[in-house]
Protein backbone atom coordinates (compact mmCIF):
# COMPACT_ATOMS: atom_id res chain seq x y z
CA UNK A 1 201.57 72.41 55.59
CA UNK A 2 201.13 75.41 53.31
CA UNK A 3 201.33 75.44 49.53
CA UNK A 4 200.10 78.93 48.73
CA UNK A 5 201.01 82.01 50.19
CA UNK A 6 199.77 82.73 53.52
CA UNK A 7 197.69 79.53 53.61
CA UNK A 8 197.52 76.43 55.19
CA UNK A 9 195.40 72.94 54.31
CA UNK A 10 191.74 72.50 56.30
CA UNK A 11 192.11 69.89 58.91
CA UNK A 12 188.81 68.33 60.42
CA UNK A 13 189.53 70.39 63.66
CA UNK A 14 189.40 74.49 61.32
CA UNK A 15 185.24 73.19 60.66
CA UNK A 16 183.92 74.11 64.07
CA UNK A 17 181.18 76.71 61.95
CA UNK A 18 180.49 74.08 59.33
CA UNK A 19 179.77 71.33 61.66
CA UNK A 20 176.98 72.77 63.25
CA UNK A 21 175.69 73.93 59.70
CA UNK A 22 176.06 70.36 58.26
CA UNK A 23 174.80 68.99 61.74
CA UNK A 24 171.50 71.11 60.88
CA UNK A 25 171.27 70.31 57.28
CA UNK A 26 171.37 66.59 57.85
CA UNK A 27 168.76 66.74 60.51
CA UNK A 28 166.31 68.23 58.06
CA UNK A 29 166.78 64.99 55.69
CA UNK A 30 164.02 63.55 54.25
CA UNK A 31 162.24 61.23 57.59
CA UNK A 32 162.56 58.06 55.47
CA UNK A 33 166.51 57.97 55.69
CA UNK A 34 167.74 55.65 58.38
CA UNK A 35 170.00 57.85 61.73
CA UNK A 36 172.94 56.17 60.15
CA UNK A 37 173.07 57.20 56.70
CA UNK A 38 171.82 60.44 57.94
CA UNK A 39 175.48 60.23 60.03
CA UNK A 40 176.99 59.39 56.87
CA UNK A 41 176.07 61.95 54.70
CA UNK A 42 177.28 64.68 57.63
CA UNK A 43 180.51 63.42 57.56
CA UNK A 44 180.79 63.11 54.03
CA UNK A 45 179.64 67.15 53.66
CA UNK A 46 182.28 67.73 56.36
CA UNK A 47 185.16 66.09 53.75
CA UNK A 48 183.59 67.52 50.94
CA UNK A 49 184.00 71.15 52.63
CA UNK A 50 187.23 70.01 53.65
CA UNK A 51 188.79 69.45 49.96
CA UNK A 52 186.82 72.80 48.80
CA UNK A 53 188.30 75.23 50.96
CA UNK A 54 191.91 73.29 50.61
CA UNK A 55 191.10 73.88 46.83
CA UNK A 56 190.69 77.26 47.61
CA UNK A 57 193.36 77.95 50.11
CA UNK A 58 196.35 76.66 47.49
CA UNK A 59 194.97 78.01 44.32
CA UNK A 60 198.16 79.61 43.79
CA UNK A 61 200.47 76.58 43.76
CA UNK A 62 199.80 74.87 40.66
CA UNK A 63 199.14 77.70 38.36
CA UNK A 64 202.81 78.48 39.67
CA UNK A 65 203.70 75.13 38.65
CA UNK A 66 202.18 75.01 35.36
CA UNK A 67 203.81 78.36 34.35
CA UNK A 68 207.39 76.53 35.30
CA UNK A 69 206.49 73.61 33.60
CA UNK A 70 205.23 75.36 30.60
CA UNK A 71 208.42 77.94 30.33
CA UNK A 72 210.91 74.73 30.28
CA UNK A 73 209.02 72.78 27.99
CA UNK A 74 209.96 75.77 25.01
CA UNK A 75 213.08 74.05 24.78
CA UNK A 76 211.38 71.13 22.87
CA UNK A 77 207.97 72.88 21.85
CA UNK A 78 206.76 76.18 20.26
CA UNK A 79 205.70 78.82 22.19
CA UNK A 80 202.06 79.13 20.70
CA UNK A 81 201.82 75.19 22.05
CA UNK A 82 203.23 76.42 25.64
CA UNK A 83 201.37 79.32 25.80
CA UNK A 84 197.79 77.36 24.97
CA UNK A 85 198.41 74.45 26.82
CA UNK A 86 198.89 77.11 29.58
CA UNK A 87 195.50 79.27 29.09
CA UNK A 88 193.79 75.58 28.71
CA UNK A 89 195.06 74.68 32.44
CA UNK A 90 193.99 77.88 33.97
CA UNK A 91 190.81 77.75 32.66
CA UNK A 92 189.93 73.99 33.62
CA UNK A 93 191.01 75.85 37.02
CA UNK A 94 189.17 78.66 36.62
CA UNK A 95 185.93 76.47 36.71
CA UNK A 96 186.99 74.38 39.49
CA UNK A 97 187.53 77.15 41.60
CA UNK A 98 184.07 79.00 40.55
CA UNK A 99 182.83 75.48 41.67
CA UNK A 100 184.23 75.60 44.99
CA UNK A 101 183.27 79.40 46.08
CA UNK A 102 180.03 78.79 44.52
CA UNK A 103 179.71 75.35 47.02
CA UNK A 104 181.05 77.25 50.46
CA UNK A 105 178.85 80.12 49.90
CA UNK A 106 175.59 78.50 49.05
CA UNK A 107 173.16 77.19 51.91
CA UNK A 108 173.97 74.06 52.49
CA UNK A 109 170.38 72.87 53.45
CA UNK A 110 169.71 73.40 50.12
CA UNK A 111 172.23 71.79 48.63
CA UNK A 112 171.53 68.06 46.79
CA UNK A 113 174.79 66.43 47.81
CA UNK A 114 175.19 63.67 45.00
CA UNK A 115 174.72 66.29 42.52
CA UNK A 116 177.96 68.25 43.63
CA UNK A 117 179.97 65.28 44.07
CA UNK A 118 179.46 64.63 40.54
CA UNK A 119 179.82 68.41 39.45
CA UNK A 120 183.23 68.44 41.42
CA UNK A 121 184.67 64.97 40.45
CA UNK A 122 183.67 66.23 36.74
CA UNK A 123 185.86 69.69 37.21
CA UNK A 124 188.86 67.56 38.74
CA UNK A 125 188.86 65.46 35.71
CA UNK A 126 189.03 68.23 33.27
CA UNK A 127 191.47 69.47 35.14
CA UNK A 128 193.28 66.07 35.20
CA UNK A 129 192.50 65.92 31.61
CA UNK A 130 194.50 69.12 31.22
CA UNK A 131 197.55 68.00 33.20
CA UNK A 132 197.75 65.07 31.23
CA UNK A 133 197.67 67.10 27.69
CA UNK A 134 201.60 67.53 27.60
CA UNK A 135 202.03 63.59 27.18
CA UNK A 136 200.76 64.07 24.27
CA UNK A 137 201.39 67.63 22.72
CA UNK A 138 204.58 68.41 24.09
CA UNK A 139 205.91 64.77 23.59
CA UNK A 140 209.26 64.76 21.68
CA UNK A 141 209.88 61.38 20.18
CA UNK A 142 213.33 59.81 20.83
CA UNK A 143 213.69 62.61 23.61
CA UNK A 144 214.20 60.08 26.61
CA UNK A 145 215.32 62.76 29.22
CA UNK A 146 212.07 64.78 28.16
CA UNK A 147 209.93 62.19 28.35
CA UNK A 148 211.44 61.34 31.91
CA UNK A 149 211.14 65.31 32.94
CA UNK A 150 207.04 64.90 31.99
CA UNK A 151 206.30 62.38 33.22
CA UNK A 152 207.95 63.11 37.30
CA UNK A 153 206.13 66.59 36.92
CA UNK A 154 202.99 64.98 36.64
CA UNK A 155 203.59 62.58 39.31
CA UNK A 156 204.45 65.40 41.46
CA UNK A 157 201.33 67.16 40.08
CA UNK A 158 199.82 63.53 41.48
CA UNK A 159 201.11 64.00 44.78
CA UNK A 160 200.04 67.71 45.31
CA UNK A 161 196.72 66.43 44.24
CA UNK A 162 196.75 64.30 46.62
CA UNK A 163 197.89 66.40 49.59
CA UNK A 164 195.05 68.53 48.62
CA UNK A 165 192.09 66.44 47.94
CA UNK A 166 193.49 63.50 50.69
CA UNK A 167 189.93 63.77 52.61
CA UNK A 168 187.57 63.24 49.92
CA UNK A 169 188.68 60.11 47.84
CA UNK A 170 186.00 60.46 44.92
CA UNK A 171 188.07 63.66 43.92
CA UNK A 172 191.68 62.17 44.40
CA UNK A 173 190.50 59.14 42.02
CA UNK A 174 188.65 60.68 39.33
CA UNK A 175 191.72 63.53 39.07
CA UNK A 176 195.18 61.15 40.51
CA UNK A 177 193.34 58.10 38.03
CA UNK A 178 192.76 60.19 35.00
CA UNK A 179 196.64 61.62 35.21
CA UNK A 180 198.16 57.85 35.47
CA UNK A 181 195.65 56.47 33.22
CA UNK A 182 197.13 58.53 30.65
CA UNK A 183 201.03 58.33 31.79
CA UNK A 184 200.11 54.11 31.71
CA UNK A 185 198.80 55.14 28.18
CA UNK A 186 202.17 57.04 26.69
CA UNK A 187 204.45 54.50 28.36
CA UNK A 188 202.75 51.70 26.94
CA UNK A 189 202.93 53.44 23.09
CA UNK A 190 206.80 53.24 23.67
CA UNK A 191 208.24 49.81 23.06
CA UNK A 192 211.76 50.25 25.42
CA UNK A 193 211.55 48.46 28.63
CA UNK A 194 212.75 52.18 30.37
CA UNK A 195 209.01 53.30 29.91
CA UNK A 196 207.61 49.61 30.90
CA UNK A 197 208.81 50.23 34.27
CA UNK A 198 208.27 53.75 34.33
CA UNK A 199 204.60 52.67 33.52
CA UNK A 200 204.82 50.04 36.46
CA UNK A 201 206.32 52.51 38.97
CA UNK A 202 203.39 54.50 38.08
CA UNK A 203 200.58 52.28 38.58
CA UNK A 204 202.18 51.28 42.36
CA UNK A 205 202.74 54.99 42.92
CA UNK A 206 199.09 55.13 42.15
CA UNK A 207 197.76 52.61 44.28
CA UNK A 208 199.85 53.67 47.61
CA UNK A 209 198.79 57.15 46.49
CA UNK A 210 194.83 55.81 46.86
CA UNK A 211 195.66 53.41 49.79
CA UNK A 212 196.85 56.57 51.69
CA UNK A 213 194.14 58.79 50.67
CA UNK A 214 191.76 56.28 52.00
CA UNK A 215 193.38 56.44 55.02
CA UNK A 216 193.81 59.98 55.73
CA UNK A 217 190.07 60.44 54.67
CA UNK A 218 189.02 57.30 57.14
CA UNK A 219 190.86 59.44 59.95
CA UNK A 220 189.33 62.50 59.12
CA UNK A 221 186.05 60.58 58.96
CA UNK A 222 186.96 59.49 62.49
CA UNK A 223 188.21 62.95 63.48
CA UNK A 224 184.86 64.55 61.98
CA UNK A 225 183.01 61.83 64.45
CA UNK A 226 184.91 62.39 67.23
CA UNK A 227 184.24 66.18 67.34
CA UNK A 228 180.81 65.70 66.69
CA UNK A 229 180.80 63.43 69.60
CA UNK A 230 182.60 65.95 71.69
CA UNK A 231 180.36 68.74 70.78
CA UNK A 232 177.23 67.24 71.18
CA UNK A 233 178.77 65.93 74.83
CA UNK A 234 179.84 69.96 75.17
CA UNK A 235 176.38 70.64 74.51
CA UNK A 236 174.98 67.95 76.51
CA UNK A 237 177.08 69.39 79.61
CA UNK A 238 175.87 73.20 79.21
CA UNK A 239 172.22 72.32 79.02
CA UNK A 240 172.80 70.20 82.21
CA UNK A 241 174.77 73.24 83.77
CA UNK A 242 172.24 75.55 82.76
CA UNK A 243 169.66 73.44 84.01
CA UNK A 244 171.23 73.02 87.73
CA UNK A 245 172.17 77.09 87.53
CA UNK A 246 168.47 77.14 87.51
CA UNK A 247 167.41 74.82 89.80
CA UNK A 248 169.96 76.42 91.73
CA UNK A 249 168.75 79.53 91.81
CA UNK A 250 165.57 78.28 92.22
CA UNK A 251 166.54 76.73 95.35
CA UNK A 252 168.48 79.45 96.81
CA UNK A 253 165.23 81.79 96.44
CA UNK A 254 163.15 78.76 97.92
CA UNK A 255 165.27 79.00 100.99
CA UNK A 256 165.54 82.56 100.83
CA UNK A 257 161.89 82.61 100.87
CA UNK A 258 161.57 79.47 103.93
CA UNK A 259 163.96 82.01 106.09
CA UNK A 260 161.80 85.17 105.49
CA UNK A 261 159.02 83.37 106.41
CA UNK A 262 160.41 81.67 109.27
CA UNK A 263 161.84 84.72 110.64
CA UNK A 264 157.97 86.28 109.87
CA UNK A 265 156.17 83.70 111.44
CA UNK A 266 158.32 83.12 114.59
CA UNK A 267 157.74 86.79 115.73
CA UNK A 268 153.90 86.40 114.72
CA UNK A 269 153.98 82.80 116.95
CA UNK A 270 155.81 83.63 119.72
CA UNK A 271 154.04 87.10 120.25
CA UNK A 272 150.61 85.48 120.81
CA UNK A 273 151.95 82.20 122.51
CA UNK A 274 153.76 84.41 125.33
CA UNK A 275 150.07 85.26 126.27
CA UNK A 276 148.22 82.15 126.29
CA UNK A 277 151.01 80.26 128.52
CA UNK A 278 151.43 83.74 130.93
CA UNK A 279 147.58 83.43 131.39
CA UNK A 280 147.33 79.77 131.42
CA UNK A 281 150.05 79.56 133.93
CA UNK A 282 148.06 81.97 136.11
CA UNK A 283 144.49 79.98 135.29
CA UNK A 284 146.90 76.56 136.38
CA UNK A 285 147.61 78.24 139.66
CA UNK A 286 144.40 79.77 140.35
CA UNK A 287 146.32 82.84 141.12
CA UNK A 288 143.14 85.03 140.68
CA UNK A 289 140.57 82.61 142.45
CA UNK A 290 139.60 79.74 142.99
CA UNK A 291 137.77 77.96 139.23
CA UNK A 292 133.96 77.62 139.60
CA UNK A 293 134.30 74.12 137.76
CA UNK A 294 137.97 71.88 139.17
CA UNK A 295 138.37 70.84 135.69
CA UNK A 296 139.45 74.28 134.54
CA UNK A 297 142.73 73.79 136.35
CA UNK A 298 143.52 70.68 134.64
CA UNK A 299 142.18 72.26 131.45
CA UNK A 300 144.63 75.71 131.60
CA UNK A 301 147.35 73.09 132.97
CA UNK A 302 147.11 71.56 129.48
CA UNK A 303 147.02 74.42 127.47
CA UNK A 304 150.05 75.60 129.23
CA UNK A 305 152.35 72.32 128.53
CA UNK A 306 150.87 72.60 124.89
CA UNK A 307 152.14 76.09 124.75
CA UNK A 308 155.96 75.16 125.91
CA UNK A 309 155.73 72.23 123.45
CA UNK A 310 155.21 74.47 121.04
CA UNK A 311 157.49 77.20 121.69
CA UNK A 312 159.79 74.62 121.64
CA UNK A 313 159.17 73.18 118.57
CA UNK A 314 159.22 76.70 116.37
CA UNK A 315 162.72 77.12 118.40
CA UNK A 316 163.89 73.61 117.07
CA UNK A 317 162.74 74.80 113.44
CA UNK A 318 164.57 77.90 113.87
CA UNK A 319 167.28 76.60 114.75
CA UNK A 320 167.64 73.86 112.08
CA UNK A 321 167.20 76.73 109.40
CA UNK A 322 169.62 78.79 110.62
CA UNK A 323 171.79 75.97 111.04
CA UNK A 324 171.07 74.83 106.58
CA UNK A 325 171.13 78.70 105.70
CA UNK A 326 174.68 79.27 107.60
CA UNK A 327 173.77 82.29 109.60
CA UNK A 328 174.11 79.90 113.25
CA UNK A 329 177.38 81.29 114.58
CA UNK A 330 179.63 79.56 116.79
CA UNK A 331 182.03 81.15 119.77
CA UNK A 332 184.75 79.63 120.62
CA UNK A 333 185.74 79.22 124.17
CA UNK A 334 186.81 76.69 126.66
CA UNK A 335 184.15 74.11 126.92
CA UNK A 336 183.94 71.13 129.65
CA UNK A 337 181.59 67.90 128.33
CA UNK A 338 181.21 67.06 132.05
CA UNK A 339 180.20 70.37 133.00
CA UNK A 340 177.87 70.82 130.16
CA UNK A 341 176.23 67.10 130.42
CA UNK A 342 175.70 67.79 134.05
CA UNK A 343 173.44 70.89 133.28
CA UNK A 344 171.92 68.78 130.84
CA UNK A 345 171.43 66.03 133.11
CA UNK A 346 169.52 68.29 135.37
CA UNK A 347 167.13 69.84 132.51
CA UNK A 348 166.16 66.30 131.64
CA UNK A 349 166.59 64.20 135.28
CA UNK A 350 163.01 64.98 135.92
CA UNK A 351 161.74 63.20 133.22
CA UNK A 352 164.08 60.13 133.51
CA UNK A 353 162.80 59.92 137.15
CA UNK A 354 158.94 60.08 135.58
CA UNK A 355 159.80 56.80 133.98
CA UNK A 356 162.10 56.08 136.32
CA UNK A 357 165.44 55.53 134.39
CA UNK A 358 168.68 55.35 135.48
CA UNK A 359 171.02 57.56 133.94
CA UNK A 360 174.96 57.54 134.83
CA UNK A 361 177.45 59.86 133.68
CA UNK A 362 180.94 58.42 132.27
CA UNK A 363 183.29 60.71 131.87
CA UNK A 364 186.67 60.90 133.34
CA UNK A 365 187.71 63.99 135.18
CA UNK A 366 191.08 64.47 132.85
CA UNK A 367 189.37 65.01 129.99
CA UNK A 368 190.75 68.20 128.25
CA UNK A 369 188.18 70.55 127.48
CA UNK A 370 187.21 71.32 124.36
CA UNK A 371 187.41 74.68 122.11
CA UNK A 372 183.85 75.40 120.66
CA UNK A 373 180.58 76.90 121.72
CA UNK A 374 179.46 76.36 124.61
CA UNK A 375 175.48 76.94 124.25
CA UNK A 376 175.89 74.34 121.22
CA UNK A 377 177.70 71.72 123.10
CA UNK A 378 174.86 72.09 125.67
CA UNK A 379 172.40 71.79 123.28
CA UNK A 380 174.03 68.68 121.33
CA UNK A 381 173.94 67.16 125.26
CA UNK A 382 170.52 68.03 125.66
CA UNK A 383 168.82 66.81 122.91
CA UNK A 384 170.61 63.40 122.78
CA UNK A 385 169.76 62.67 126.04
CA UNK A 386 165.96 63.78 125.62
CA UNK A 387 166.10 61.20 122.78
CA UNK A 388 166.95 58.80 124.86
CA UNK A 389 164.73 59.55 127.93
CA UNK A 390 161.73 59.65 125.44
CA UNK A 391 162.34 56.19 123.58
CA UNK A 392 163.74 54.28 126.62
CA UNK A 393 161.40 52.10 127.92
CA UNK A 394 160.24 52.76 131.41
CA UNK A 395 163.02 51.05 134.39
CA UNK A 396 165.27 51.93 131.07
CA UNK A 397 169.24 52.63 131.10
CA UNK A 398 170.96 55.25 129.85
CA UNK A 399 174.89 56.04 129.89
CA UNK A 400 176.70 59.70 128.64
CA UNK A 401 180.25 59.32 128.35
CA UNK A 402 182.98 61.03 126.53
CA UNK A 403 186.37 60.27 125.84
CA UNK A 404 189.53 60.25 123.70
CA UNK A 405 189.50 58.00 120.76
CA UNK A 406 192.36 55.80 119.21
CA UNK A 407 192.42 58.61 116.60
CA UNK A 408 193.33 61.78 118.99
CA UNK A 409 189.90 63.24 118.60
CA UNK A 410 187.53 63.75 121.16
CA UNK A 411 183.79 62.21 121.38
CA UNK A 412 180.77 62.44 123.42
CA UNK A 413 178.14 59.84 123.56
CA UNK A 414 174.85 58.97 124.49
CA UNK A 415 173.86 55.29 124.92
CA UNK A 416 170.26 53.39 125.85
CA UNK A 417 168.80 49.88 125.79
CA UNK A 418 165.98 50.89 124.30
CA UNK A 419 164.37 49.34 121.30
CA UNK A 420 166.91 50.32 118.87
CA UNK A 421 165.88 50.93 115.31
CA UNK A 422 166.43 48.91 112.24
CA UNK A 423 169.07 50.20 109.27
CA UNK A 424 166.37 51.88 107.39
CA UNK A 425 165.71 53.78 110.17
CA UNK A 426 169.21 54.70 110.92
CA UNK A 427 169.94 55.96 107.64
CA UNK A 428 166.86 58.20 107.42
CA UNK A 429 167.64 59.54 111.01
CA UNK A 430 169.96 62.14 109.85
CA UNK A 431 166.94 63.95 107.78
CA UNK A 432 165.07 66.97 108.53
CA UNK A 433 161.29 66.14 110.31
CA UNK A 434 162.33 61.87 110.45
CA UNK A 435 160.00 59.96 112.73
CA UNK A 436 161.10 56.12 113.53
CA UNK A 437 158.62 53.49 113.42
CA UNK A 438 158.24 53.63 116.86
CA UNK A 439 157.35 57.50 117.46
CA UNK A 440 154.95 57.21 115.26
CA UNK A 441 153.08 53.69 116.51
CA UNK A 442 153.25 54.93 120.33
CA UNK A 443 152.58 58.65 119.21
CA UNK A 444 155.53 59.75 121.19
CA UNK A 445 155.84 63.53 121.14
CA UNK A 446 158.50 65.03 118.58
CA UNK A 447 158.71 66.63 115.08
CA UNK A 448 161.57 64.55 114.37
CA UNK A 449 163.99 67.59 114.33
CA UNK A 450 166.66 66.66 117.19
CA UNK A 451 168.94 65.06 115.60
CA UNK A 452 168.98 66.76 112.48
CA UNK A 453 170.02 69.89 114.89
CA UNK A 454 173.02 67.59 116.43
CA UNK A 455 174.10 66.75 112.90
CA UNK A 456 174.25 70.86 112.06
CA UNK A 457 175.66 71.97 115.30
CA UNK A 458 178.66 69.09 115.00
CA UNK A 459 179.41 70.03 111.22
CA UNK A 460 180.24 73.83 112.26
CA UNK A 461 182.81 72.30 115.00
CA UNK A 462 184.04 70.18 112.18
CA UNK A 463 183.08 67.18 113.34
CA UNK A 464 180.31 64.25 112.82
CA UNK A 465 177.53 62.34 113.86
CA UNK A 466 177.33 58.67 113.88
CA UNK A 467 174.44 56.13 114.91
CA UNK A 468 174.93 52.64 116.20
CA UNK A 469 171.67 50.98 116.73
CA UNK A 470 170.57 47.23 116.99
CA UNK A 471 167.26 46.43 117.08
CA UNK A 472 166.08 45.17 120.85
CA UNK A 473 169.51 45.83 122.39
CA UNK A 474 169.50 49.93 122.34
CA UNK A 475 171.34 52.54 120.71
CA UNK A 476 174.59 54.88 120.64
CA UNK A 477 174.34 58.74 119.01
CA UNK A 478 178.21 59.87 119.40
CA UNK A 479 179.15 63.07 117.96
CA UNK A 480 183.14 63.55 117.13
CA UNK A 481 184.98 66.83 117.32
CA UNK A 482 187.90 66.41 115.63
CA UNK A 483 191.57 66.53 117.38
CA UNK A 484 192.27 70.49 116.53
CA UNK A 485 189.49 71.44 119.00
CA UNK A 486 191.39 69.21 121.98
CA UNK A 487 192.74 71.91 124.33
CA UNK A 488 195.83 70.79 125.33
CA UNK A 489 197.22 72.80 128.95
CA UNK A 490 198.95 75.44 126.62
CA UNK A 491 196.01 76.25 124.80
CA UNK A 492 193.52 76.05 127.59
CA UNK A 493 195.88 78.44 129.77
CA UNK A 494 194.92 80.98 126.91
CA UNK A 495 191.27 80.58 127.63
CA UNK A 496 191.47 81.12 130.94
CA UNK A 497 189.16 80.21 133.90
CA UNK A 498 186.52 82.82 132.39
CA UNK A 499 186.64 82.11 128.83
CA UNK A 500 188.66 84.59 126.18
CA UNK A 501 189.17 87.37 127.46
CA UNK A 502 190.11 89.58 124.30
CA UNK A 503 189.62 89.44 120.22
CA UNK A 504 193.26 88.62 120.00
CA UNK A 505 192.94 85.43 122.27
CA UNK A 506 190.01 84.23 120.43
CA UNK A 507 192.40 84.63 117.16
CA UNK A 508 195.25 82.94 118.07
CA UNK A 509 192.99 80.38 119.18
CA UNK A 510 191.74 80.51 115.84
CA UNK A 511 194.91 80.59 113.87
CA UNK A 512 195.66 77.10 116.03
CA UNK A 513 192.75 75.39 115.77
């Protein structure tokens, strides 16, 4: 709502610069005052601000109409009355409105709040004081349609006063009061019951008038709140944003770092380690002689299984950080699970027959194959069964099977009667470098990184990794690739006995997976 030209009235929502200013300024109170007047006397500036800039914004209206109001009243009054009651108005203006600039421009941490609500309540009654002259200078007695014409344009002087000053109710009593004080005043100095209830209208005008401006000013008051809330929430959010942009960062250059040094160190490892297990190999086999001492066979025999158990272990850790950093790529072709556990099974059956498990393979011969990479799936295979081989107890079980599940996807499992671990132990399984109770009592050999590697290889196929386990009665690893990856006889005639056999195969197997 406008009522000068080219203005509008402040709402609570136009003080997003003055917040923050009054936000400071009532942080630096003195530390005796309590958080919640502290509160109070933000909000409170906020209104205060509110009216002044309203004040300034529709400076324009009254004067306008005062100048009506003082060119109609010449029919009953002398110019020279007009004309000073006129300059008198203006100038009780004049000071208001120094008042207000003065306010918005000074610093507000500065500022002794009490004193201006008294300096600013004191200009709105003078101005008030000035409205209210007319009752008494321009009053023509017997004049009933006169007296009726003064006193609706001060009640519409009223109103505008209180569209105006709505937010801060000390203003719209001391100036709203003062006007109807003195319209209750001239109404009750005339006998005739017409200016009894004009003086009654104007005392319940008057009291709606202050009901509402408490109001309005209680939901500006909770509008004022509100966006303090909600900026101190905004601010809240971009320190926490800021903070994980950081941390972020930080991380990214952490990992950035962990691969540089990975990719430094593995070269630097595997260079020397090629050595030591070439010549212990040859030391092992007495290739160049016959040792001087029998234990030096044993001895270079050791040093060469340390050496593979190492090289094994910086591939594992290479492979996991690929696999967290994103650079492990995956090529899709046509992949058999009972092809690729056999291999497996063959790699690990010497083992198994050290501690003389059992281990059967389950899986029927119509499976479809599957569309994914081939060195992974072999992999996934691998290191579940070596798993289960290594925590099996000795005359020990163990069962790979794979299959098609209620849901259309396809799964491949690994199942012992080991020990099984407890749900602590399953949950932490997943993690990077996780040892079970049980590695770590019977020092079994491991760094803990297996499955964290089947977890990473089965989230690039798209599928996951879940862990059944119950303590004394064994445990099931399955990994599920999900349904898209199922090669049905169309899609595996597009593989082909030898794998794709051109970019634009592996594409349209792409486009349909």
């Amino acid at each position: 709502m406008g009522l000068g030209v080219g203005s509008g009235l402040l709402t609570p929502l136009d003080l997003d610069d003055h917040t923050a200013s009054s936000q400071k300024s009532a942080a630096k109170e003195d530390t005796k005052t309590s958080f919640e007047d502290r509160d109070e006397i933000s909000w409170e500036r906020d209104l205060l601000m509110m009216f002044v800039r309203n004040q300034l914004r529709v400076s324009v209206a009254l004067p306008l109409l005062a100048l009506m109001f003082a060119l109609t009243s010449l029919i009953w009054t002398h110019w020279i009355n007009a004309a000073a009651w006129l300059a008198c108005l203006i100038a009780s203006q004049g000071v208001q409105l120094f008042l207000c600039r003065h306010y918005e421009q000074v610093n507000k941490e500065n500022v002794r709040f009490p004193e201006w609500i008294g300096m600013l309540a004191a200009s709105e009654v003078l101005y008030a004081a000035s409205w209210s002259m007319p009752l008494f200078i321009f009053w023509d007695a017997g004049n009933d349609m006169q007296h009726v014409f003064v006193i609706a344009t001060l009640m519409a002087v009223v109103a505008i006063r209180i569209i105006i000053a709505c937010n801060f109710l000390p203003v719209v009593i001391a100036g709203t009061g003062f006007i109807s004080f003195f319209i209750l005043l001239r109404c009750i100095f005339e006998p005739e019951p017409l200016y009894i209830a004009l003086g009654a209208i104007v005392i319940v005008v008057e009291v709606f008038f202050i009901q509402l401006a408490r109001r309005l000013q209680n939901t500006a008051r909770d509008m004022l709140v509100f966006k303090a809330q909600r900026e101190k929430l905004i601010g809240e959010l971009k320190r926490a944003k800021d903070q994980a942009d950081a941390a972020r960062l930080k991380a990214e250059e952490a990992n950035r770092a962990k691969s540089r040094f990975l990719a430094t160190m593995s070269h630097e490892l595997r260079t020397p380690l090629n050595a030591i297990m070439g010549f212990s190999e040859i030391l092992s086999h007495e290739m160049m002689g016959p040792h001087a001492v029998s234990a030096y066979k044993e001895y270079a025999s050791d040093i060469h299984h340390s050496g593979h158990y190492l090289l094994a272990l910086i591939n594992d850790i290479l492979d996991l950080s690929r696999i967290e950093a994103g650079r492990r790529e995956i090529v899709d072709e046509a992949v058999s699970l009972h092809e690729e556990a056999e291999e497996a099974l063959k790699l690990i059956s010497l083992k198994a027959r050290e501690k003389r498990q059992t281990v059967t393979l389950n899986i029927p011969n119509n499976l479809p194959k599957l569309s994914g990479d081939k060195r992974s799936v072999r992999q996934i295979w691998l290191n579940l069964l070596s798993n289960a081989v290594k925590f099996t107890q000795v005359g020990g079980h163990i069962e790979m099977t794979a299959w098609c599940n209620t849901k259309g996807d396809i799964a491949m499992s690994v199942r012992d009667n080991g020990p099984g671990m407890v749900d602590t132990e399953v949950q932490s399984a997943f993690g990077a470098f996780s040892r079970g109770s049980m590695a770590t009592r019977k020092a079994i050999d491991g760094a803990g990184l297996g499955l964290s590697i089947v977890n990473g290889l089965a989230k690039l196929h798209g599928g996951e990794l879940e862990i059944t386990s119950v303590p004394g009665n064994g445990t099931q690893i399955t990994v599920t690739f999900p349904q898209r990856r199922i090669l049905d006889n169309g899609r595996a005639a597009i593989f082909g006995d030898d794998g794709i056999e051109s970019e634009t195969q592996r594409r349209l197997i792409s486009l349909t997976a």
